[in-house]
Protein backbone atom coordinates (compact mmCIF):
# COMPACT_ATOMS: atom_id res chain seq x y z
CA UNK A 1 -31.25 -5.28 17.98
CA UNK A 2 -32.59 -5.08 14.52
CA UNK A 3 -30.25 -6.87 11.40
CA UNK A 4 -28.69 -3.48 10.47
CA UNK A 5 -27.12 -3.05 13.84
CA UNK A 6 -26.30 -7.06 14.47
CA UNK A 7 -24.49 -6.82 10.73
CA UNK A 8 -22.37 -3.70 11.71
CA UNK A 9 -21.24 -4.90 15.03
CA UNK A 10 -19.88 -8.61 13.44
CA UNK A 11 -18.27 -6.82 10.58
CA UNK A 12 -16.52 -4.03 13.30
CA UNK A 13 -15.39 -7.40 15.46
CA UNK A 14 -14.35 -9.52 12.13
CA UNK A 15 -12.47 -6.27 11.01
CA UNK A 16 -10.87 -5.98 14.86
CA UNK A 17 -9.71 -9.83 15.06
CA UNK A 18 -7.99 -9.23 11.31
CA UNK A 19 -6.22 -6.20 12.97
CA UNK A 20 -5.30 -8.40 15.76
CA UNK A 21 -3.78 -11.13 13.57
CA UNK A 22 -2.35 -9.23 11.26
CA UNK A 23 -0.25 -7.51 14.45
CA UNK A 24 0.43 -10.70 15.94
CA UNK A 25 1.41 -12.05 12.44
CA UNK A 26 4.38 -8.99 12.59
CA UNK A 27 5.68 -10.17 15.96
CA UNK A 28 6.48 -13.62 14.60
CA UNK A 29 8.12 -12.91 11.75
CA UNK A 30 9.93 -9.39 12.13
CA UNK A 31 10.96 -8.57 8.72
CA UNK A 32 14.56 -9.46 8.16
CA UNK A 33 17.01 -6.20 7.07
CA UNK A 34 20.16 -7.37 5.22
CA UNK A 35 23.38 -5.95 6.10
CA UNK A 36 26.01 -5.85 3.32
CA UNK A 37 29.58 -5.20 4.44
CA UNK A 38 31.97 -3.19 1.54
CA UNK A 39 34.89 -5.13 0.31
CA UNK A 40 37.05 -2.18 2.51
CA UNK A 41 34.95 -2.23 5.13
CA UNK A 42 36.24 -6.15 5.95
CA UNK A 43 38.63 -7.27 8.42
CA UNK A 44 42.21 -7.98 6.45
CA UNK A 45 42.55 -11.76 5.62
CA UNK A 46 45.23 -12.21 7.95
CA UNK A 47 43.51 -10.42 11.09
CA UNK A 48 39.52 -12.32 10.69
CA UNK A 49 39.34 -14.93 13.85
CA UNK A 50 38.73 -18.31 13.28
CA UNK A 51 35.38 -19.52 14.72
């Protein structure tokens, strides 16, 4: 294998391991969505349970 072909194939398997982390990186830390509730979309005072 000359240094052309040795170069190519390390850059093709650094660029598939970045892939790989950069998935596994997504799976740990799902991105969080935040969920606003409407003043009239509450319970009433009186009904909310106590926890």
């Amino acid at each position: 294998m000359g240094i052309i072909e040795l170069l190519t194939v390390s850059v093709a398997a650094v660029a598939l391991l970045a892939v790989a982390y950069a998935r596994s990186e997504k799976q740990r830390h799902p991105v969080r969505k935040e969920v606003r509730i409407e003043d009239h979309e509450r319970e009433p005072y009186r009904n909310r349970r106590r926890r």
